[in-house]
C-alpha atoms as a PDB file:
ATOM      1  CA  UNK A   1      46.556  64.128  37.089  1.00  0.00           C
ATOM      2  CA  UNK A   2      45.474  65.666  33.629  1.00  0.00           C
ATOM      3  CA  UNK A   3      47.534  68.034  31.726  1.00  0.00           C
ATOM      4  CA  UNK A   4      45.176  70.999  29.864  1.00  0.00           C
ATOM      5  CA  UNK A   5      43.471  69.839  26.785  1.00  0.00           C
ATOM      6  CA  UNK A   6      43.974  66.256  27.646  1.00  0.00           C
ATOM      7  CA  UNK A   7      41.036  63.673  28.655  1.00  0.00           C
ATOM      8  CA  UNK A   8      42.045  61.401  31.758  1.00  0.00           C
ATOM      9  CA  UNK A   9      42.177  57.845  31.162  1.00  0.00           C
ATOM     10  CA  UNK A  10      38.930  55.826  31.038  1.00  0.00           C
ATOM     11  CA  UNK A  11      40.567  52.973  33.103  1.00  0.00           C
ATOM     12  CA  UNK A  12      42.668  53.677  35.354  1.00  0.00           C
ATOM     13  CA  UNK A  13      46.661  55.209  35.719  1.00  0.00           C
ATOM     14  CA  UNK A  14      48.329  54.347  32.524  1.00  0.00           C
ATOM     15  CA  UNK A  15      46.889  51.165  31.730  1.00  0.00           C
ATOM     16  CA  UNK A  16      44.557  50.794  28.790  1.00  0.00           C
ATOM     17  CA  UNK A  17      41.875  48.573  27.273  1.00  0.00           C
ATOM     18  CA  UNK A  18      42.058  46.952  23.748  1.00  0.00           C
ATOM     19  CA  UNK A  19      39.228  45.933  22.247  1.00  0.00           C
ATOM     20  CA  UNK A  20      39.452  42.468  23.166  1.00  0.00           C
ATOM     21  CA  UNK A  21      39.099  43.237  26.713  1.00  0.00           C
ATOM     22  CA  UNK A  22      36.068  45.649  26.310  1.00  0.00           C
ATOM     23  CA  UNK A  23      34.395  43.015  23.887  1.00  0.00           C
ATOM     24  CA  UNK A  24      34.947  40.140  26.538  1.00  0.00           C
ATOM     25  CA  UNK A  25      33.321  42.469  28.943  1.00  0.00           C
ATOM     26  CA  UNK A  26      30.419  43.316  27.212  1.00  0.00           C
ATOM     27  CA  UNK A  27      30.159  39.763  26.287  1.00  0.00           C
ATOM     28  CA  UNK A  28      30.426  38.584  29.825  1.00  0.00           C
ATOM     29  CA  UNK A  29      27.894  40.959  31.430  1.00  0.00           C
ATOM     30  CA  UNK A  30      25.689  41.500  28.335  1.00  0.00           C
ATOM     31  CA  UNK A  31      24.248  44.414  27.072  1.00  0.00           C
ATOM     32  CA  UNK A  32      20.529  46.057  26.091  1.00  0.00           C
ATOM     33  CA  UNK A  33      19.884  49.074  23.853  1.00  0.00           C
ATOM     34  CA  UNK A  34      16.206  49.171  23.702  1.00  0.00           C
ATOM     35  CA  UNK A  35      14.006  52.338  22.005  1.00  0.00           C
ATOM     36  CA  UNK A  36      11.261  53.675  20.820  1.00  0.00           C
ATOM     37  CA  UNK A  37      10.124  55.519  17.827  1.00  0.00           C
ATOM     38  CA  UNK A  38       7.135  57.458  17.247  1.00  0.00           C
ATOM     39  CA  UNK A  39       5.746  59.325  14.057  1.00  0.00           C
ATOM     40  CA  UNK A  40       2.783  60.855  15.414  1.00  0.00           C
ATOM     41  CA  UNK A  41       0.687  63.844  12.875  1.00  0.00           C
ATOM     42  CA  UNK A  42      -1.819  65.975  14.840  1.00  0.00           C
ATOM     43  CA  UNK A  43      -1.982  64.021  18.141  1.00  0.00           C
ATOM     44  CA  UNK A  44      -2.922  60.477  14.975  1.00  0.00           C
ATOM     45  CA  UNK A  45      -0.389  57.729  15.508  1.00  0.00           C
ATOM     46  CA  UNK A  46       1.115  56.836  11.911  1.00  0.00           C
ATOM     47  CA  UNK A  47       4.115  54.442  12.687  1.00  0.00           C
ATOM     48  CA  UNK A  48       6.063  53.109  15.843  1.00  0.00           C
ATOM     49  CA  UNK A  49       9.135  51.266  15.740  1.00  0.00           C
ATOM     50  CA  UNK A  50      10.613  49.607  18.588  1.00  0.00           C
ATOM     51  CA  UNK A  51      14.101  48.688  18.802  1.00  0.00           C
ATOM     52  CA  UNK A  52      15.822  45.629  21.228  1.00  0.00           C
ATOM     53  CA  UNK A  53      19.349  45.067  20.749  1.00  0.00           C
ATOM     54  CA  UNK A  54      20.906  42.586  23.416  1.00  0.00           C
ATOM     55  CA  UNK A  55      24.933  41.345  22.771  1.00  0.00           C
ATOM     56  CA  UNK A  56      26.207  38.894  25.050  1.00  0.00           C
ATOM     57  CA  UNK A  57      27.907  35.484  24.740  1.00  0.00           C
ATOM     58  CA  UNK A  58      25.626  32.186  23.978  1.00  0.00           C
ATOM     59  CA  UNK A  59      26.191  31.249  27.306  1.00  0.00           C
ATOM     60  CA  UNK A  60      24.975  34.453  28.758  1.00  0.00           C
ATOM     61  CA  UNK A  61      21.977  34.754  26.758  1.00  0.00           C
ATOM     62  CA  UNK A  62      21.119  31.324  27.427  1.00  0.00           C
ATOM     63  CA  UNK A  63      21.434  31.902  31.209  1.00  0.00           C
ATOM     64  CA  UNK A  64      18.730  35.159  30.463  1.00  0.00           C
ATOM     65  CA  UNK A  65      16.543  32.908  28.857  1.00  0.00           C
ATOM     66  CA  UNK A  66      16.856  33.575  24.871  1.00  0.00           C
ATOM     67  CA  UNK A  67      18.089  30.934  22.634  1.00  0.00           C
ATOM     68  CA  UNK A  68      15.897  30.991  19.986  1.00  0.00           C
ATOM     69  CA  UNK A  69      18.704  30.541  17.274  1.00  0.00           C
ATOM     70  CA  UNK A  70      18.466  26.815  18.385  1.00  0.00           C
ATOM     71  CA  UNK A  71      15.183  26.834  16.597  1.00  0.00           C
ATOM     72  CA  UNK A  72      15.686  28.778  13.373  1.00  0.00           C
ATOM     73  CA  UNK A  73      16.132  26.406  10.612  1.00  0.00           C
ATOM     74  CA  UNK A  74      18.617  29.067   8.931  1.00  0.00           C
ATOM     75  CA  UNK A  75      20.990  29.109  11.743  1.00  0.00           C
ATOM     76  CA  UNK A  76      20.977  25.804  13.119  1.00  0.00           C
ATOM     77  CA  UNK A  77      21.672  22.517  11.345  1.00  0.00           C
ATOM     78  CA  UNK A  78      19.834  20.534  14.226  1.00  0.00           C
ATOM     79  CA  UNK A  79      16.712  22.880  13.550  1.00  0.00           C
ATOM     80  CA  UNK A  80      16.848  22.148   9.826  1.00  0.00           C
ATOM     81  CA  UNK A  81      17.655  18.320  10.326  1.00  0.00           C
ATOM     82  CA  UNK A  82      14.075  18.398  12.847  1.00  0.00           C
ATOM     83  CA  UNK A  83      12.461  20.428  10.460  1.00  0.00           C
ATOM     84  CA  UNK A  84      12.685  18.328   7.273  1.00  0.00           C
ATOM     85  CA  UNK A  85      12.301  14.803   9.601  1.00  0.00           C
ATOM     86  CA  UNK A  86       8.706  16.851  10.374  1.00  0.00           C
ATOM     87  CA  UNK A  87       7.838  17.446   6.737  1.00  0.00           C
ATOM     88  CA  UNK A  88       9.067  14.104   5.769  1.00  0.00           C
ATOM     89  CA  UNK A  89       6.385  12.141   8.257  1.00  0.00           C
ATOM     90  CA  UNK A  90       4.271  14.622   7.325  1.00  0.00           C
ATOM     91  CA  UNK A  91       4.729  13.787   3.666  1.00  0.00           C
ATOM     92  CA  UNK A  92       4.236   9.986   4.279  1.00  0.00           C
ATOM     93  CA  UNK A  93       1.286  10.499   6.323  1.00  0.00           C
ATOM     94  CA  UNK A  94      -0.356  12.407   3.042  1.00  0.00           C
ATOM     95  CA  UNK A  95       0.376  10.093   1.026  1.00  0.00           C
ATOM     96  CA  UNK A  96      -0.956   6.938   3.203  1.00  0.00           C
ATOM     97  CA  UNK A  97      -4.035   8.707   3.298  1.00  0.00           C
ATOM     98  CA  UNK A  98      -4.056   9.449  -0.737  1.00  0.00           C
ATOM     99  CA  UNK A  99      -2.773   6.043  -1.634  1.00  0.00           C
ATOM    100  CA  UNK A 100      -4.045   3.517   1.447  1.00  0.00           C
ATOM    101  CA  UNK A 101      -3.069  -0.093  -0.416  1.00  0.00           C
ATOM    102  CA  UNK A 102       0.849   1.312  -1.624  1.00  0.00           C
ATOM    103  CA  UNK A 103       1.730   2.518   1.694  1.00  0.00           C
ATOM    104  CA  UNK A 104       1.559  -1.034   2.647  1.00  0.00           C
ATOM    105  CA  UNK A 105       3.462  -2.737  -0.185  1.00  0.00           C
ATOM    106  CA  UNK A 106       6.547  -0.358   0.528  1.00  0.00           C
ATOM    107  CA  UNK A 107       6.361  -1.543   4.355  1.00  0.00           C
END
C-alpha cells in the first residue's frame, strides 16, 4: 500500500535492489538500445545516424554471436601477437623476393 505523494516500490514489499543486482541483471539477460536519426531539409536527406548499443557479459554476447573484440589488435593481446606474426612473414616474404641469394644465407 502507498501513502500520498509516495512512489511504490519497483521490486517488491520492502526489499530493494542495489546496483549490483540490477547490473548483474542486465548483464545476464543483455540489453539493446538501438535508434535512428534523421536530418532531412525539404523532403532532401542530409545526414542519418544510427545508433546500436548492446551491454551484456562476454559470455552473453558471445552466446548472441558478437565477439569481435577478440579480433581488434587494440583490445586483445592475442589479436596483436597474430597481427605482427602476419606482418612479420609478410616482411620476410618482401624481402626474399627483393634480395633472392641473402634469404638463403640467413637460412
Amino acid at each position: 500500500m502507498t501513502t500520498p505523494g509516495r512512489l511504490p516500490e519497483p521490486y517488491g514489499q520492502g526489499g530493494g535492489a542495489n546496483l549490483a543486482d540490477i547490473l548483474e541483471r542486465v548483464l545476464d539477460k543483455g540489453v539493446i538500445i538501438a535508434g535512428d536519426i534523421r536530418i532531412n531539409l525539404l523532403d532532401i536527406e542530409l545526414l542519418t545516424v544510427k545508433l546500436r548499443l548492446i551491454v551484456a557479459s562476454v559470455d552473453k554476447a558471445r552466446e548472441m554471436g558478437i565477439d569481435w573484440w577478440e579480433d581488434d589488435p587494440a583490445l586483445s593481446s592475442r589479436a596483436r601477437r597474430d597481427e605482427l606474426a602476419r606482418e612479420n612473414a609478410e616482411l620476410r616474404e618482401r624481402l626474399a623476393r627483393l634480395e633472392p641469394g641473402r634469404s638463403q644465407e640467413e637460412a
